[in-house]
Protein backbone atom coordinates (compact mmCIF):
# COMPACT_ATOMS: atom_id res chain seq x y z
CA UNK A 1 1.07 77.13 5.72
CA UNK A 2 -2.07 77.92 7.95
CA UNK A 3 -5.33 75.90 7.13
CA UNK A 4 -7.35 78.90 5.60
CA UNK A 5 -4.85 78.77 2.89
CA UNK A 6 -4.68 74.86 2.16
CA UNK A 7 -7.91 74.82 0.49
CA UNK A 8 -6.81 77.03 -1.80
CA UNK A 9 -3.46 75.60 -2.47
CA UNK A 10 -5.18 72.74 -3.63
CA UNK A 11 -7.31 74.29 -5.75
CA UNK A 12 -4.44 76.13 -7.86
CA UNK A 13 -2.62 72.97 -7.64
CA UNK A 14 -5.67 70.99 -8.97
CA UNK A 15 -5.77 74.07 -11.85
CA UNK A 16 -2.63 73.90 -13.15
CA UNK A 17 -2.72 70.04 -12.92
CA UNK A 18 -5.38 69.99 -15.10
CA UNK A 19 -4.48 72.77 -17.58
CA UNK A 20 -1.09 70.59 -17.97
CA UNK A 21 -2.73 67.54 -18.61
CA UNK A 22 -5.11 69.47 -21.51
CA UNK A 23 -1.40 71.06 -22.76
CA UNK A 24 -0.10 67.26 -23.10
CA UNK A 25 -3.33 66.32 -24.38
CA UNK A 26 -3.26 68.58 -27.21
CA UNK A 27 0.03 68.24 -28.01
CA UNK A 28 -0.20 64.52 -28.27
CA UNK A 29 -3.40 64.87 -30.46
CA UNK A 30 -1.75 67.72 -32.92
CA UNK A 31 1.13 65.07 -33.39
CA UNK A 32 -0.74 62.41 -34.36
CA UNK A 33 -2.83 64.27 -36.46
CA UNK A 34 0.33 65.27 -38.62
CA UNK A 35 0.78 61.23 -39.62
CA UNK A 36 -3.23 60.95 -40.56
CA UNK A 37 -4.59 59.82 -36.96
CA UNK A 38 -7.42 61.56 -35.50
CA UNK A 39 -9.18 62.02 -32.41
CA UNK A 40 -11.74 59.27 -34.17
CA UNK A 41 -9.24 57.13 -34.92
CA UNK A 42 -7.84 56.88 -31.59
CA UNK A 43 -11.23 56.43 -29.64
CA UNK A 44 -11.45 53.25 -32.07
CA UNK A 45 -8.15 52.19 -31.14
CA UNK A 46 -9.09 52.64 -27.57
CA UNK A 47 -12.25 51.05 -27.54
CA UNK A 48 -10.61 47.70 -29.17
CA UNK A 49 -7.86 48.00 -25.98
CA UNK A 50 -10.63 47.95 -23.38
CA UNK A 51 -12.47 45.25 -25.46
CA UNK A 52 -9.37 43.27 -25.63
CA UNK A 53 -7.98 44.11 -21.61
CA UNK A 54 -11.79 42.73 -20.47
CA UNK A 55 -11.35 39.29 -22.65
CA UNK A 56 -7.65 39.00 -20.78
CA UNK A 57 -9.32 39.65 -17.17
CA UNK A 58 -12.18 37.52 -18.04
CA UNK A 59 -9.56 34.29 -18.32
CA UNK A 60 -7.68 35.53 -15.37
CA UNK A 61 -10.64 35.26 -13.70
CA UNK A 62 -11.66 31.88 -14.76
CA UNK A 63 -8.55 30.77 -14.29
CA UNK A 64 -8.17 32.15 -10.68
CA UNK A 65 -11.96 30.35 -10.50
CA UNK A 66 -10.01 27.07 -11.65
CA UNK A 67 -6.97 27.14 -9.17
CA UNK A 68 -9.63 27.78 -6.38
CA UNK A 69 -11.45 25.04 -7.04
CA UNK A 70 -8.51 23.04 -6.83
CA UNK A 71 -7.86 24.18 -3.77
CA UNK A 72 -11.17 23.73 -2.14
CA UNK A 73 -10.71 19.91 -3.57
CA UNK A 74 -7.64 19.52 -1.60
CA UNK A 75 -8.09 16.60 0.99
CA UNK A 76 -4.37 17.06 2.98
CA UNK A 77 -0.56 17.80 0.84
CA UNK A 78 1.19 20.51 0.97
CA UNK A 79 -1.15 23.66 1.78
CA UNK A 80 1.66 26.33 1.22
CA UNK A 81 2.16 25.05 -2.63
CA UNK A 82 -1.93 25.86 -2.96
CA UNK A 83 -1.64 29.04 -1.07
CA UNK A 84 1.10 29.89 -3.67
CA UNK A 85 -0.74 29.00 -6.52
CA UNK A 86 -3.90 30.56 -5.88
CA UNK A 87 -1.98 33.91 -4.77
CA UNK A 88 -0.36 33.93 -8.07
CA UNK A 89 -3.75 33.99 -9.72
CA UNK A 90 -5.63 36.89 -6.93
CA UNK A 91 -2.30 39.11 -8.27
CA UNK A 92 -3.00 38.20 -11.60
CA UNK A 93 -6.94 38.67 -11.70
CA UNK A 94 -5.84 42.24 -9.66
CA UNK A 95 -3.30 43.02 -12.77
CA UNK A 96 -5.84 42.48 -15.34
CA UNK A 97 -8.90 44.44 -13.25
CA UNK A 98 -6.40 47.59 -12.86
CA UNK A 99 -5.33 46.97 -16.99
CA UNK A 100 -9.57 47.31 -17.68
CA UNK A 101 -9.95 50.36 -15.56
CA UNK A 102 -6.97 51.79 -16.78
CA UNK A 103 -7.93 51.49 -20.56
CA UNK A 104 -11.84 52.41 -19.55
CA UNK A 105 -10.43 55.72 -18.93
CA UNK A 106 -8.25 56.34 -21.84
CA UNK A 107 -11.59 55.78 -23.89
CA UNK A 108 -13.38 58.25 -21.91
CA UNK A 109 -10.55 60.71 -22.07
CA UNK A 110 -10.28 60.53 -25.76
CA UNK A 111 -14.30 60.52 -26.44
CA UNK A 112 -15.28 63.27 -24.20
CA UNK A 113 -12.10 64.97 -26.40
CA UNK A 114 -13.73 64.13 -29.39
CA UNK A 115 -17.08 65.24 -28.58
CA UNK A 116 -16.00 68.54 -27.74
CA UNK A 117 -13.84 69.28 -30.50
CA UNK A 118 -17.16 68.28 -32.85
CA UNK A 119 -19.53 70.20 -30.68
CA UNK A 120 -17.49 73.19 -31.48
CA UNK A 121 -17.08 72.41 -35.07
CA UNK A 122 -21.18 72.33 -35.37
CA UNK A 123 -20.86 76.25 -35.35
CA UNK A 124 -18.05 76.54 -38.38
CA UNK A 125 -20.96 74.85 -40.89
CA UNK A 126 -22.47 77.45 -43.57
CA UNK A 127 -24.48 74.80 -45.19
CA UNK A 128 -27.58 74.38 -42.49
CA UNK A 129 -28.09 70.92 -44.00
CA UNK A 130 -24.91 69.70 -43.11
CA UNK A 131 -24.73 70.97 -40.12
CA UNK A 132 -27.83 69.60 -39.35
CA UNK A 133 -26.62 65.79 -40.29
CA UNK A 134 -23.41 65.94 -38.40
CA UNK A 135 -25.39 67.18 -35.82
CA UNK A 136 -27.56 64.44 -35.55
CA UNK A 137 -24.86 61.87 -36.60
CA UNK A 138 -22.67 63.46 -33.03
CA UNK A 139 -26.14 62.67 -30.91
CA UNK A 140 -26.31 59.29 -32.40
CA UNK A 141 -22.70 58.37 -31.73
CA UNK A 142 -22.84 60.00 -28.42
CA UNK A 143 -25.59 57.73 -27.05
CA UNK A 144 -23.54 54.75 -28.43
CA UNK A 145 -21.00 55.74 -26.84
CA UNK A 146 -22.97 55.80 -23.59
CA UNK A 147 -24.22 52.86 -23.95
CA UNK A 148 -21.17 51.13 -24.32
CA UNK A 149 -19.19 52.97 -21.67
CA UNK A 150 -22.10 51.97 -19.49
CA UNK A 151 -21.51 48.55 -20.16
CA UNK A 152 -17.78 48.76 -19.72
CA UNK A 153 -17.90 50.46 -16.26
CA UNK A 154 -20.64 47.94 -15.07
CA UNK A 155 -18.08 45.06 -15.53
CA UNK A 156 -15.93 47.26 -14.20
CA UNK A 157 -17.51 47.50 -10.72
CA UNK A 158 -18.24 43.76 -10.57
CA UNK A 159 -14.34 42.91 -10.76
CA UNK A 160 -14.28 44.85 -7.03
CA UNK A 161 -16.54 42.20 -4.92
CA UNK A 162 -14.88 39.09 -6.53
CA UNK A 163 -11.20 40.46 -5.83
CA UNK A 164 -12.59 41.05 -2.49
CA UNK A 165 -13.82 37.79 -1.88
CA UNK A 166 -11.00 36.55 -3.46
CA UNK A 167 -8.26 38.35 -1.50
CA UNK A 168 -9.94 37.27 2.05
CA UNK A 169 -9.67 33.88 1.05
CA UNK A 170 -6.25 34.23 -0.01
CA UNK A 171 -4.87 36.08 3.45
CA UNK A 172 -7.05 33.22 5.30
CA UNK A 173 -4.97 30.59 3.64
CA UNK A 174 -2.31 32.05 3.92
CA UNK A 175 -2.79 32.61 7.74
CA UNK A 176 -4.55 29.30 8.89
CA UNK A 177 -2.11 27.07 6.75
CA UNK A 178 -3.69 23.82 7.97
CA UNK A 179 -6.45 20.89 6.75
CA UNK A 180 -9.20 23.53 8.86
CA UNK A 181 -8.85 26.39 6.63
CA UNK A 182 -9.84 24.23 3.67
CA UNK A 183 -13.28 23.21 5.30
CA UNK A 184 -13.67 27.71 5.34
CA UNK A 185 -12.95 27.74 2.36
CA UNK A 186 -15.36 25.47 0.77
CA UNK A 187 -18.29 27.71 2.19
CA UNK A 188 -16.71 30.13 0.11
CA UNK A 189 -16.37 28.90 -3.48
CA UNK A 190 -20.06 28.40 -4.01
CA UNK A 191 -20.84 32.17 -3.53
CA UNK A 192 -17.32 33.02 -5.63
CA UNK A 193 -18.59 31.07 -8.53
CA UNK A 194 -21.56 32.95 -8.73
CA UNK A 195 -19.97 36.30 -8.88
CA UNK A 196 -17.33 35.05 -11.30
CA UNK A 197 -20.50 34.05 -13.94
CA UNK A 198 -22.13 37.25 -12.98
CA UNK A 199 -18.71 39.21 -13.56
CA UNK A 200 -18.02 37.06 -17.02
CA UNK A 201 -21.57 37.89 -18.00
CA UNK A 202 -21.30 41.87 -18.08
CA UNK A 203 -17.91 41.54 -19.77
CA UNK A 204 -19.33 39.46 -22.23
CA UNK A 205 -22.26 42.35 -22.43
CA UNK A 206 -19.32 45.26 -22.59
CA UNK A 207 -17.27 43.00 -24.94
CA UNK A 208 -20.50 43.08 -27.69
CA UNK A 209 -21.15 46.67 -27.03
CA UNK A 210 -17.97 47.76 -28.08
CA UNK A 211 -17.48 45.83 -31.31
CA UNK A 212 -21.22 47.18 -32.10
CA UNK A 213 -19.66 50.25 -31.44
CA UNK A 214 -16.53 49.99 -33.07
CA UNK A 215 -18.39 48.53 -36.40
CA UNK A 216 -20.92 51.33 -35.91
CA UNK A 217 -18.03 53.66 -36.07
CA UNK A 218 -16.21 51.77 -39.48
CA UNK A 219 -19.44 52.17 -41.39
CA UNK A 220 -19.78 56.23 -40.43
């Protein structure tokens, strides 16, 4: 295939990529809809998953923090058993961080779904007075919404520097398996503590936006 044409092989392929994903969308949406679950109801059910996936990768976290710390403690013994342990908790703390992402963008998927579908809907009102509330109710639930997702996706990119910091620090254990690497490595933990509170802190933030949001979206 010459270059000229590659471009736009990829955009077809991007096209019909896309216009499958909306089929499988819809499809999964008209389903649920038949037992009584809506596009609302899902983007609630959503929401509590990213809630709850940030509350399991903050205590990864910590305990990753924890197993560090032991490690940095560690006067002689047996190096590879602490290079083991702390791995265990950098694959873990990588698990959860790919878990949050992965449910962040389920509950953008869903709202920007849901916003779309009531957008259009606005137009089907005969009643100007109704359409006016549920118009205003959509702009007040839509800047909730970005509030929240704000939140989320800000604790989002703080996982990236402390999985960073903490995968360095793993590979130099691992490859300096010796009383030296441990005098590295306390250098380290100071800096790794600070971006663990920082990273707790805007979960904790995301975490309380959510269940405002979620509560916000029981009483409507």
């Amino acid at each position: 295939m010459s270059s000229s044409r590659q471009p736009l092989f990829s955009l077809i392929s991007l096209f019909f990529a896309t216009l499958l994903l909306s089929a499988c969308s819809g499809a999964y949406y008209s389903a649920m809809e038949k037992v009584g679950v809506h596009k609302r109801d899902i983007m609630v059910d959503r929401v509590e998953g990213a809630r709850d996936a940030q509350q399991d990768a903050q205590e990864k976290f910590k305990s990753a923090l924890e197993q560090f710390a032991s490690v940095v403690a560690l006067k002689e013994t047996d190096l590879k058993i602490a290079y083991d342990k702390l791995n265990e908790e950098y694959l873990n703390c990588v698990k959860a961080s790919e878990e949050v992402s992965g449910r962040i963008d389920k509950v953008e998927q869903v709202s920007e779904d849901l916003f779309e579908e009531w957008e259009e809907e606005l137009d089907l009102y005969e009643n100007q007075t109704y359409q006016a509330n549920s118009k205003r109710q959509l702009r007040e639930t839509q800047s909730r919404y970005r509030d929240m997702l704000s939140s989320m996706r800000a604790a989002e990119r703080s996982m990236a520097p402390v999985l960073q910091t903490f995968e360095d620090n793993v590979l130099f254990l691992k490859h300096n398996l010796n009383a030296q690497a441990i005098g590295s490595l306390q250098g380290q933990f100071s800096g790794l503590e600070k971006d663990i509170d920082l990273l707790i802190e805007r979960m904790n933030k995301a975490i309380q936006e959510s269940n405002a949001f979620i509560a916000q979206m029981g009483q409507s």
